[in-house]
C-alpha atoms as a PDB file:
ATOM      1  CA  UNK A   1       0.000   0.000   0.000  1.00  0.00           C
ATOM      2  CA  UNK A   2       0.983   3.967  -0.661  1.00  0.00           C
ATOM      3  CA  UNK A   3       0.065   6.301   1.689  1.00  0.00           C
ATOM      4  CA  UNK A   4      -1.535   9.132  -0.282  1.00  0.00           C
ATOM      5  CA  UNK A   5      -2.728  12.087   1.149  1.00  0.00           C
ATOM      6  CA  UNK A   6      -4.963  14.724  -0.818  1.00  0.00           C
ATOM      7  CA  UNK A   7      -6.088  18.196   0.007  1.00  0.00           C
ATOM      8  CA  UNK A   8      -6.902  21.513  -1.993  1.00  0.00           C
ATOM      9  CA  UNK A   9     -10.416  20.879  -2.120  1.00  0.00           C
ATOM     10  CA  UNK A  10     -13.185  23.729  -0.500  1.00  0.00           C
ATOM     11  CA  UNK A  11     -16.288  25.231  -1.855  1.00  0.00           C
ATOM     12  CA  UNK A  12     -15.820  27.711  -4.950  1.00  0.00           C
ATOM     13  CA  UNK A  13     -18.768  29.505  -6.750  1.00  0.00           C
ATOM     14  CA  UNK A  14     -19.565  28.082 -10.321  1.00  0.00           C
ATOM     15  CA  UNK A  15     -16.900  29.301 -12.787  1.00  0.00           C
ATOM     16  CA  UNK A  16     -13.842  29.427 -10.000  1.00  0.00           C
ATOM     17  CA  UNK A  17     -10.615  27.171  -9.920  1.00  0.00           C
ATOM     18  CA  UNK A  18      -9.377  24.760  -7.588  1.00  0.00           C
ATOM     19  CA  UNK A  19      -6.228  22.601  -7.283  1.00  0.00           C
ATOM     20  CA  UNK A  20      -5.939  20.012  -6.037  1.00  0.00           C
ATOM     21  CA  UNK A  21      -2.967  17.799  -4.886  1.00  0.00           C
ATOM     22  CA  UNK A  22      -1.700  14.543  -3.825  1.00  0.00           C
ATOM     23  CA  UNK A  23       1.248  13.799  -2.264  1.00  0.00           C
ATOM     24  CA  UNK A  24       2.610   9.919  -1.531  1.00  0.00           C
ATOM     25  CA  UNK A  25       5.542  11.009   1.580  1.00  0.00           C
ATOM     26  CA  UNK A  26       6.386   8.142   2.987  1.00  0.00           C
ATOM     27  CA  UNK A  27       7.009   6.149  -0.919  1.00  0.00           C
ATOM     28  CA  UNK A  28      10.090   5.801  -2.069  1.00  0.00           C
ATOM     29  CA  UNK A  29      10.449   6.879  -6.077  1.00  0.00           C
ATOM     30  CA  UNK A  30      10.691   3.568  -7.211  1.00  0.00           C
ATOM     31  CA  UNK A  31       7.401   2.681  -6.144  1.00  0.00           C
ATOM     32  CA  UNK A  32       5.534   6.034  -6.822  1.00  0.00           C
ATOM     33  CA  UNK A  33       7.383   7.007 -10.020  1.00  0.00           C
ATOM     34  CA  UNK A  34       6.745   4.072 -12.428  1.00  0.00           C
ATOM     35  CA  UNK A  35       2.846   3.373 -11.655  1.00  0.00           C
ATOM     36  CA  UNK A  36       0.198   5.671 -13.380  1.00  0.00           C
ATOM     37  CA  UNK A  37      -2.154   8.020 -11.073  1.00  0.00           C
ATOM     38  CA  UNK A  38      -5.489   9.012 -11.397  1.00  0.00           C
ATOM     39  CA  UNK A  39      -8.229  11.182  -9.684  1.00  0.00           C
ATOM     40  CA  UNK A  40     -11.698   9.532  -9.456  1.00  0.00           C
ATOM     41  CA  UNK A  41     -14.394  11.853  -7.907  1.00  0.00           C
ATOM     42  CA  UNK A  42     -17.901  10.555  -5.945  1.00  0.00           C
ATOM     43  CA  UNK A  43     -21.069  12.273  -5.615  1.00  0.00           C
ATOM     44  CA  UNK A  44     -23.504  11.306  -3.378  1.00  0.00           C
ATOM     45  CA  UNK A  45     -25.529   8.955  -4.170  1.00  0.00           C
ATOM     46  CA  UNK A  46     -23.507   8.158  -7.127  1.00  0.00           C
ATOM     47  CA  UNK A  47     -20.586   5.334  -7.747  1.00  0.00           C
ATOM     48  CA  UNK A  48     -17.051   6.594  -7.899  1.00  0.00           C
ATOM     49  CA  UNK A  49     -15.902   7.292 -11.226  1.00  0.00           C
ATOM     50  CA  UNK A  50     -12.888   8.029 -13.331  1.00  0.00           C
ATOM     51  CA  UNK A  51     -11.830  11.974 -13.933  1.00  0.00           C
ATOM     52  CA  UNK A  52      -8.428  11.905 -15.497  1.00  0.00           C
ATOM     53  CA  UNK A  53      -5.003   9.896 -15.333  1.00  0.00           C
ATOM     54  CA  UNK A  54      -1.667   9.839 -16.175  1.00  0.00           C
ATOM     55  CA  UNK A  55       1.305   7.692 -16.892  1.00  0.00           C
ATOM     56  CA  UNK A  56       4.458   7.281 -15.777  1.00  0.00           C
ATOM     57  CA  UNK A  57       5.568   9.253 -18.478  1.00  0.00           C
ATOM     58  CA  UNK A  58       2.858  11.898 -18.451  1.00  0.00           C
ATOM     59  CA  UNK A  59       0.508  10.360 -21.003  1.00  0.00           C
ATOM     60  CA  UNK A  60      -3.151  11.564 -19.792  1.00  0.00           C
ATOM     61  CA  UNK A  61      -6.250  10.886 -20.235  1.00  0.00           C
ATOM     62  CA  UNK A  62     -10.010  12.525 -19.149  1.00  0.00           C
ATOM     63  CA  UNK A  63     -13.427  11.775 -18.549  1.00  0.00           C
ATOM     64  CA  UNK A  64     -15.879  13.479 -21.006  1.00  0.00           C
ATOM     65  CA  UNK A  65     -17.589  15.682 -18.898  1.00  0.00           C
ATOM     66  CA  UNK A  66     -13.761  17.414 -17.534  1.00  0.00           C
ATOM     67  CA  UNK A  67     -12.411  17.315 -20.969  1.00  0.00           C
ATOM     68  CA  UNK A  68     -11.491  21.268 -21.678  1.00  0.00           C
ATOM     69  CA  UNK A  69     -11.427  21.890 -18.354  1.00  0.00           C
ATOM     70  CA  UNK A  70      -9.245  19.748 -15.930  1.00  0.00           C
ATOM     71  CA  UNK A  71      -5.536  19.184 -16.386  1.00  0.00           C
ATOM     72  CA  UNK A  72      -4.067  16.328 -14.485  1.00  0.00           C
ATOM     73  CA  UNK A  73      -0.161  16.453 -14.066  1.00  0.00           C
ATOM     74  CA  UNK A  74       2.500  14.729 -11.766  1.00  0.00           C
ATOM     75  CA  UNK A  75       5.799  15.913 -10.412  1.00  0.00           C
ATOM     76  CA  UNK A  76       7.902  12.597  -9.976  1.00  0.00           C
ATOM     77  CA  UNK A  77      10.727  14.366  -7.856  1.00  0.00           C
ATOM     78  CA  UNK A  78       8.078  15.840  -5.253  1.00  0.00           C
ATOM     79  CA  UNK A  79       5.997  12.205  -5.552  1.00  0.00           C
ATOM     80  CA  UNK A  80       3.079  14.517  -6.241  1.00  0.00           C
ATOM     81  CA  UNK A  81       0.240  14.647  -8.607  1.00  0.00           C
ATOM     82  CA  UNK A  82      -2.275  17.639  -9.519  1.00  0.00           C
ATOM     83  CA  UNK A  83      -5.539  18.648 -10.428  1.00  0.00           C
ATOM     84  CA  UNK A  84      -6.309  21.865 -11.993  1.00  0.00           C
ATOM     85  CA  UNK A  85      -9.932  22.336 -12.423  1.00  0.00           C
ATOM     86  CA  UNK A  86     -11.135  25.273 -14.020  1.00  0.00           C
ATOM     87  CA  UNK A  87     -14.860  26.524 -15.629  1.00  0.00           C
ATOM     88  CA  UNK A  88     -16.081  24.229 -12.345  1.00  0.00           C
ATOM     89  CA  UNK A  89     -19.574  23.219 -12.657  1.00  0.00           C
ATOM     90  CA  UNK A  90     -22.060  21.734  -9.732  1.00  0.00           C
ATOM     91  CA  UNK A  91     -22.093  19.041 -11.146  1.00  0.00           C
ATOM     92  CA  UNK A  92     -18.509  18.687 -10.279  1.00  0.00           C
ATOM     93  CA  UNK A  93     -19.317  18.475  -6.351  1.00  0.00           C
ATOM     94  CA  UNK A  94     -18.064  15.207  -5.068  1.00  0.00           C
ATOM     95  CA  UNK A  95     -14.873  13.807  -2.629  1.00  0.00           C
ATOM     96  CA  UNK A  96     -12.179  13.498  -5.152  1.00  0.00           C
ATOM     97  CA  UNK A  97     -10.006  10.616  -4.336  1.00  0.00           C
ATOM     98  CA  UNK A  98      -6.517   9.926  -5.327  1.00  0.00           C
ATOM     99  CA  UNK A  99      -5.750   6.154  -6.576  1.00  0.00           C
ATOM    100  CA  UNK A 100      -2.247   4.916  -7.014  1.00  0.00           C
ATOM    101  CA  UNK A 101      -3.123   2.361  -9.635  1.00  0.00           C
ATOM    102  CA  UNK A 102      -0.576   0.072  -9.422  1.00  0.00           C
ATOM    103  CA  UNK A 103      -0.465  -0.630  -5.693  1.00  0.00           C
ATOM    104  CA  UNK A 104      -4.440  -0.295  -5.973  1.00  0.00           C
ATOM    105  CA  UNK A 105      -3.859   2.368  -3.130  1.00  0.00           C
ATOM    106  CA  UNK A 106      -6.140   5.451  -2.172  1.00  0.00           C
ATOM    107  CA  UNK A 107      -6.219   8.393  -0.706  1.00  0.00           C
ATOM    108  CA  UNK A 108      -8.791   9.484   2.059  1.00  0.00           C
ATOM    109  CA  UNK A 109     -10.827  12.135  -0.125  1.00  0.00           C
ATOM    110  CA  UNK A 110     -11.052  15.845  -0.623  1.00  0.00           C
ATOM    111  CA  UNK A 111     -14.280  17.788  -0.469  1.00  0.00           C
ATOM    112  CA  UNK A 112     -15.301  20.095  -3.233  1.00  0.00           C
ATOM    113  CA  UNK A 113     -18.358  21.796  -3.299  1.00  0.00           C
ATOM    114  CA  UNK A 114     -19.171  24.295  -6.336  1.00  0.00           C
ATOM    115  CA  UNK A 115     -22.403  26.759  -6.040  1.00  0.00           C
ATOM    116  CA  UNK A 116     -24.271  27.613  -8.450  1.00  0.00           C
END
């Protein structure tokens, strides 16, 4: 298992920006560098779902409904990955969760809320 720890997330009116981040500090590179990361978000009352990932080698990939708007990237020497999020929607409300895919590791969730 990684030990992942998100944060970043808060309320923001429709429109706004967030970032968030994930950090893995207890991982040594060799575990967190070669396995691909991804964000999956949950709503409530929904099943958690894919938003974006990326490979080792920063090939990404989104879901539909972020594509335009989110940017996932990953900083290898800081074991961190982002999320920008921008044009948020509230549909977009849900814990975001950070997944380590190869360990099948996640994080404990990050809040965000977007008013309309």
């Amino acid at each position: 298992q990684v030990y992942l720890v998100e944060s970043g997330g808060g309320s923001v009116q429709a429109g706004g920006s967030l970032r968030l981040s994930c950090k893995a500090p207890r991982a040594i590179t060799s575990v967190f560098n070669p396995s691909p990361m991804a964000w999956y978000r949950q709503a409530p009352g929904k099943q958690r779902g894919l938003v974006a990932q990326i490979s080792n080698d920063g090939r990404t990939n989104y879901a539909d409904s972020v594509k335009g708007r989110f940017t996932i990237s990953r900083d290898n020497t800081r074991k961190t990955i982002y999320l920008q999020m921008n044009s948020l929607l509230p549909e977009d409300t849900a814990v975001y969760y950070c997944h380590h895919i190869e360990s099948m590791s996640w994080g404990q969730g990050t809040q965000v809320t977007v008013q309309g």
